[in-house]
Protein backbone atom coordinates (compact mmCIF):
# COMPACT_ATOMS: atom_id res chain seq x y z
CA UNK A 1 -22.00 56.83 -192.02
CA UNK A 2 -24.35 58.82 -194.25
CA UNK A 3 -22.78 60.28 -197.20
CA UNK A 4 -23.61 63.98 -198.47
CA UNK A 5 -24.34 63.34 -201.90
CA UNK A 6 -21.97 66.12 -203.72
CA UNK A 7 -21.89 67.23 -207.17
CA UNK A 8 -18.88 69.60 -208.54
CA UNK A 9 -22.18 71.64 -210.83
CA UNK A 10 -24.32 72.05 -207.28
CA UNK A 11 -21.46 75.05 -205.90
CA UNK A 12 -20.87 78.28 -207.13
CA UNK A 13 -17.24 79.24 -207.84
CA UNK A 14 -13.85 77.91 -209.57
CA UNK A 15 -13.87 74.55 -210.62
CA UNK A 16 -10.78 74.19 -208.40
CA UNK A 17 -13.53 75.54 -205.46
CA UNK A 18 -15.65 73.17 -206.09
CA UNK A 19 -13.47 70.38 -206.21
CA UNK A 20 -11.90 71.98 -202.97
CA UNK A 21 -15.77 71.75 -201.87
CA UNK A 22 -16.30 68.10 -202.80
CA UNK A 23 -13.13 67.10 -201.49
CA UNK A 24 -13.15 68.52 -197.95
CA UNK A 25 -16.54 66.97 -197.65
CA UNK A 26 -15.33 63.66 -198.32
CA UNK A 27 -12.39 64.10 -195.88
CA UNK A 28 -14.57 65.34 -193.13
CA UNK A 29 -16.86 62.65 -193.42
CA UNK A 30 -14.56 60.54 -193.08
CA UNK A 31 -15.02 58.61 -196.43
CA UNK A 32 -10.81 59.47 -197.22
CA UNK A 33 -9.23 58.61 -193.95
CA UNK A 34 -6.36 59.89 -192.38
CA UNK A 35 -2.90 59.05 -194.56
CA UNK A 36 -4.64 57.81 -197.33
CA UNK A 37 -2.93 58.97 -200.73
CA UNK A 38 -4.78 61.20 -203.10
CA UNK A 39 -3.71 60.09 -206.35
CA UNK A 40 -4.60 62.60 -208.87
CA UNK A 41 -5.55 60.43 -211.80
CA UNK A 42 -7.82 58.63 -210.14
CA UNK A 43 -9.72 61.65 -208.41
CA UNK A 44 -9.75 63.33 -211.51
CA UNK A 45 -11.36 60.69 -213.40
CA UNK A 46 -13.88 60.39 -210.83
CA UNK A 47 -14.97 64.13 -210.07
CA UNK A 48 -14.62 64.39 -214.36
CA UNK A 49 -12.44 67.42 -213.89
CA UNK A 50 -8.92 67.70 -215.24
CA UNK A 51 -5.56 67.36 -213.29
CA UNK A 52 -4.87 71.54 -213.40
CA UNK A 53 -7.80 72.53 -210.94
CA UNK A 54 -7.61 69.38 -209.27
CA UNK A 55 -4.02 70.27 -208.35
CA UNK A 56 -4.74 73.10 -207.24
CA UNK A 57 -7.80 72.06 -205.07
CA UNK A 58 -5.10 70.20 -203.79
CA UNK A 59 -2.92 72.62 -202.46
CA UNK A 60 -5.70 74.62 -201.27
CA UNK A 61 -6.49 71.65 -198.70
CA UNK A 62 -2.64 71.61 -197.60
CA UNK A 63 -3.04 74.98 -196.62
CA UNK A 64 -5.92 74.18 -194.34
CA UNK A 65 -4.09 71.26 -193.19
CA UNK A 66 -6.68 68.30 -194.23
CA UNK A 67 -4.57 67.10 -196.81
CA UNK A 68 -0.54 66.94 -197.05
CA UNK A 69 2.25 66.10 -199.66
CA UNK A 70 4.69 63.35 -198.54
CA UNK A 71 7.73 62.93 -200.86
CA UNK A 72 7.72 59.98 -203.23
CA UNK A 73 3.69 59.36 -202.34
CA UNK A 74 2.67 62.48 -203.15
CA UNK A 75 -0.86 64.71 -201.71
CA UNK A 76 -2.15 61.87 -198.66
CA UNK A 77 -4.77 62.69 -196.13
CA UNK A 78 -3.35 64.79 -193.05
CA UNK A 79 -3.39 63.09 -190.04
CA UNK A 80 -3.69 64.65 -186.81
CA UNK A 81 -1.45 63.59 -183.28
CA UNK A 82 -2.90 63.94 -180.08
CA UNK A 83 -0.65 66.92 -179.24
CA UNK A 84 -1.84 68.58 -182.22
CA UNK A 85 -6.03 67.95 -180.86
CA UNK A 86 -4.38 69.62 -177.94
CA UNK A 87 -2.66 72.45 -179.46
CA UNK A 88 -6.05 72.71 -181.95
CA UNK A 89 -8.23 73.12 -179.03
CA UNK A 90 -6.25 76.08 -176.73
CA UNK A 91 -6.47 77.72 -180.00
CA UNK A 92 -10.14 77.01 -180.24
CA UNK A 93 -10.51 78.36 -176.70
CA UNK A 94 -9.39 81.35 -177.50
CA UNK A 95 -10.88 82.57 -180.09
CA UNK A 96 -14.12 81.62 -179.90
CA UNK A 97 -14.44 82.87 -176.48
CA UNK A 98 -13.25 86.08 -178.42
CA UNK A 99 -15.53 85.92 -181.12
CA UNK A 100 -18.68 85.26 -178.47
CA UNK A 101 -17.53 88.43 -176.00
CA UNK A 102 -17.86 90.50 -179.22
CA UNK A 103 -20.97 88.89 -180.63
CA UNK A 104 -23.08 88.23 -177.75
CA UNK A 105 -23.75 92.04 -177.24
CA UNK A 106 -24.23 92.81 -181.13
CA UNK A 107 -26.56 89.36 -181.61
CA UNK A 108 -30.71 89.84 -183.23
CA UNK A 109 -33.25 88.42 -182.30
CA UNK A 110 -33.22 86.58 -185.99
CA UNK A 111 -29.56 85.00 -185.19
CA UNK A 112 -30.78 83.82 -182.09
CA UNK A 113 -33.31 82.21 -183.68
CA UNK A 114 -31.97 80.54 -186.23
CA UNK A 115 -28.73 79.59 -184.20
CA UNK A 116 -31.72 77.91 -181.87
CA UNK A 117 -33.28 75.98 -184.86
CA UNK A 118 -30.21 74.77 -186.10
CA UNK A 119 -30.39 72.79 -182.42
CA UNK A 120 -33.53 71.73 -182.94
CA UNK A 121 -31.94 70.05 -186.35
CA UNK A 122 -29.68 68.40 -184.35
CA UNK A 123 -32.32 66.94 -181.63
CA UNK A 124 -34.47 65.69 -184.83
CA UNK A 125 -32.31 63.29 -184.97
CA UNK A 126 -29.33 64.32 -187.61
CA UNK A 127 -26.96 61.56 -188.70
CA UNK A 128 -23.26 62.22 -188.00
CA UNK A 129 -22.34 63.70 -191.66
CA UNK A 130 -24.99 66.37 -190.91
CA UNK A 131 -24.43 66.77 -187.53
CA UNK A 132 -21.02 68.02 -188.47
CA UNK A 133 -22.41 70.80 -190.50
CA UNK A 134 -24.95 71.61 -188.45
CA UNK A 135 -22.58 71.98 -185.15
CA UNK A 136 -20.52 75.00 -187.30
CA UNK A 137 -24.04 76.55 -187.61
CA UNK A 138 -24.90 76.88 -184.62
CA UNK A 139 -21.63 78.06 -183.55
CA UNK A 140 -21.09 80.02 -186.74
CA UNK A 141 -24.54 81.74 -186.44
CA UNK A 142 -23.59 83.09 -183.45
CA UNK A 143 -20.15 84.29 -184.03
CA UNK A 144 -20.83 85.86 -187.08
CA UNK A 145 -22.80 88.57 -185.08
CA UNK A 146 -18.93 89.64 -183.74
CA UNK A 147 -18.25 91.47 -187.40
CA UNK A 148 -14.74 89.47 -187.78
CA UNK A 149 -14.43 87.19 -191.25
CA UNK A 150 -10.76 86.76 -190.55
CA UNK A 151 -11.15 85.45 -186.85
CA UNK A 152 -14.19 83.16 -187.88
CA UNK A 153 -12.67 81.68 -190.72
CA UNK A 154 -9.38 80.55 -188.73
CA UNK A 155 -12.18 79.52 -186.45
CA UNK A 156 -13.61 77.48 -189.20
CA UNK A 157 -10.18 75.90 -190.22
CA UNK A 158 -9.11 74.91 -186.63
CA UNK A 159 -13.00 73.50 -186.66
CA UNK A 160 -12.18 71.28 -189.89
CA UNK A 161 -9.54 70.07 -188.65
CA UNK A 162 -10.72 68.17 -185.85
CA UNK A 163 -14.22 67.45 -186.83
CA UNK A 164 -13.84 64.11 -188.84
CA UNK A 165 -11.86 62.66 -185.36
CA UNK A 166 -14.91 64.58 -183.40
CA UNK A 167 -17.68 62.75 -185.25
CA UNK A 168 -16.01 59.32 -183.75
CA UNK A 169 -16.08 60.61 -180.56
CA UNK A 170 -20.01 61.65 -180.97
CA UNK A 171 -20.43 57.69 -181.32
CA UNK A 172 -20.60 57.69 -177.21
CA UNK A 173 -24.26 58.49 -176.61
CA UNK A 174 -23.21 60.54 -173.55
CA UNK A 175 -21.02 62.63 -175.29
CA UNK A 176 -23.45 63.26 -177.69
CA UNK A 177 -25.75 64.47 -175.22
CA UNK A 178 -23.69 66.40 -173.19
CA UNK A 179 -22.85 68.62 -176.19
CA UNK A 180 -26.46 69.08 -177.08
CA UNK A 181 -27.20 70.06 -173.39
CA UNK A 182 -23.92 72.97 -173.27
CA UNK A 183 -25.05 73.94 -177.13
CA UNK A 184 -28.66 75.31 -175.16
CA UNK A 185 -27.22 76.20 -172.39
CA UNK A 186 -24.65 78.48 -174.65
CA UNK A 187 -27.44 79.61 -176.52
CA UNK A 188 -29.70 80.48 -173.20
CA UNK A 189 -26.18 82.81 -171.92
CA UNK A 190 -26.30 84.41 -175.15
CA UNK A 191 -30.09 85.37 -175.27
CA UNK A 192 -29.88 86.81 -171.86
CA UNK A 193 -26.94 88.60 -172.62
CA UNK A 194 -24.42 86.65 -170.10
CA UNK A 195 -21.05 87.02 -171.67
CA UNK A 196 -19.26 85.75 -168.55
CA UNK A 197 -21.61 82.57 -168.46
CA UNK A 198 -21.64 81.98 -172.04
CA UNK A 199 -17.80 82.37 -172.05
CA UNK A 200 -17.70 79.61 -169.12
CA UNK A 201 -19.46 77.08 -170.91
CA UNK A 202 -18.10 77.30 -174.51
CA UNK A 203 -14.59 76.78 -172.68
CA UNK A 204 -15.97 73.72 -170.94
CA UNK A 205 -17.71 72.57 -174.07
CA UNK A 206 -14.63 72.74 -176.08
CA UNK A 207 -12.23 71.37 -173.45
CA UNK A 208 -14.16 68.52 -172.55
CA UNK A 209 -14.09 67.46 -176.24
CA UNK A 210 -10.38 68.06 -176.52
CA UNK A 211 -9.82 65.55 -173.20
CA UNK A 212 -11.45 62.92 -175.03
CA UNK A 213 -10.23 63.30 -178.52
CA UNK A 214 -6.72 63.11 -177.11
CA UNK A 215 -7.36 60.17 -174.99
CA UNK A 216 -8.67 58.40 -178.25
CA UNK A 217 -5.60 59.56 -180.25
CA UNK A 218 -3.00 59.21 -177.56
C-alpha cells in the first residue's frame, strides 16, 4: 500500500489536530493495524511533538473509536468484530439514505460535477490509500448539499471506522468494480432527481459491502 506522505506543519489547527490528522491517516491506511499499542514515547519522538497534545490526540481518536485504552497496555489500535461491521453498516443505511432524500433535491449543478470528477479520480486508476479519500468525496460531495454538519460528520465517523477493513475488501477486482458501477449509477439518480432510485442503490451499495466485510471478519 501507498502511503500519504503527512507532515504535522501541512494542516491547519491545534497541534493536538494535527497529530489527530496524521494519526488517523496512518490508522486508516492501515500502516497501525488493528490492536497494535500506541506507545506515546515513541510516537512522540517520531511526529517531534510532545507527550501533552499527543495525549490528547489520543483521546480524541477513542472517541471516534479508531483507537482504544486497554488497562496495563495502555492507547492500542481499535479493532472492529464482525457484529460491530454489522451494527456500523444499519447505521450507515440510515443515515445516508437520510442525508441523500434531503440533498438530492437541494444539489447544483457544481456538486454534481465535482461529486462526478471525484469518480473519474477513482477510474484513473487511484491506489487504495487514495481511493479511501476519494470514496468520502464523492459521497461527502453529495451529502453535504442536505445542510446537516451533525448528521454528516457521524456519517464520517461510522465511515472511518470501517474503511481501513473496506480497503482489504477492495483487493477483489469485482468488488472494486461493482462499487465504481453503483457510485455512477448513484450519481446518475441524483442528477435526474430520483430520490427513490438513488435511495435503492446507496442501500444496496452499502449492504453489499457490509455482507462481505463480515464474512471476512466472521
Amino acid at each position: 500500500m501507498n502511503a500519504i506522505p503527512i507532515s504535522l506543519h501541512q494542516a491547519a489547527g491545534s497541534t493536538a489536530d494535527r497529530i489527530v490528522g496524521a494519526l488517523r491517516t496512518r490508522i486508516l491506511q492501515g500502516r497501525y493495524p488493528a490492536n497494535a499499542p500506541l506507545r506515546q514515547d515513541t510516537l512522540a519522538e517520531e511526529l517531534g511533538v510532545s507527550k501533552i497534545p499527543l495525549r490528547e490526540a489520543l483521546v480524541q481518536l477513542k472517541a471516534e473509536g479508531l483507537v482504544a485504552f486497554v488497562p496495563n497496555r495502555g492507547f492500542v489500535v481499535s479493532a472492529v468484530s464482525a457484529a460491530e461491521v454489522g451494527e456500523i453498516y444499519a447505521m450507515r443505511v440510515a443515515l445516508e439514505t437520510l442525508a441523500l432524500e434531503t440533498a438530492i433535491p437541494r444539489l447544483t449543478e457544481d456538486a454534481l460535477s465535482r461529486a462526478g470528477a471525484v469518480l473519474d479520480d477513482i477510474d484513473r486508476g487511484a491506489d487504495k490509500a487514495q481511493w479511501g479519500e476519494l470514496n468520502w468525496q464523492f459521497h461527502a460531495t453529495l451529502y453535504q448539499a442536505a445542510g446537516m454538519p451533525l448528521l454528516l460528520g457521524t456519517i464520517q465517523s461510522l465511515h472511518n471506522n470501517v474503511l481501513r477493513y473496506l480497503i482489504i475488501y477492495l483487493d477483489h477486482l469485482a468488488a472494486s468494480t461493482r462499487s465504481k458501477a453503483q457510485h455512477r449509477e448513484i450519481l446518475a439518480a441524483c442528477r435526474a432527481g430520483k430520490i427513490r432510485q438513488a435511495k435503492t442503490v446507496l442501500t444496496r451499495h452499502l449492504e453489499e459491502a457490509s455482507a462481505h466485510l463480515v464474512a471476512l471478519l466472521s
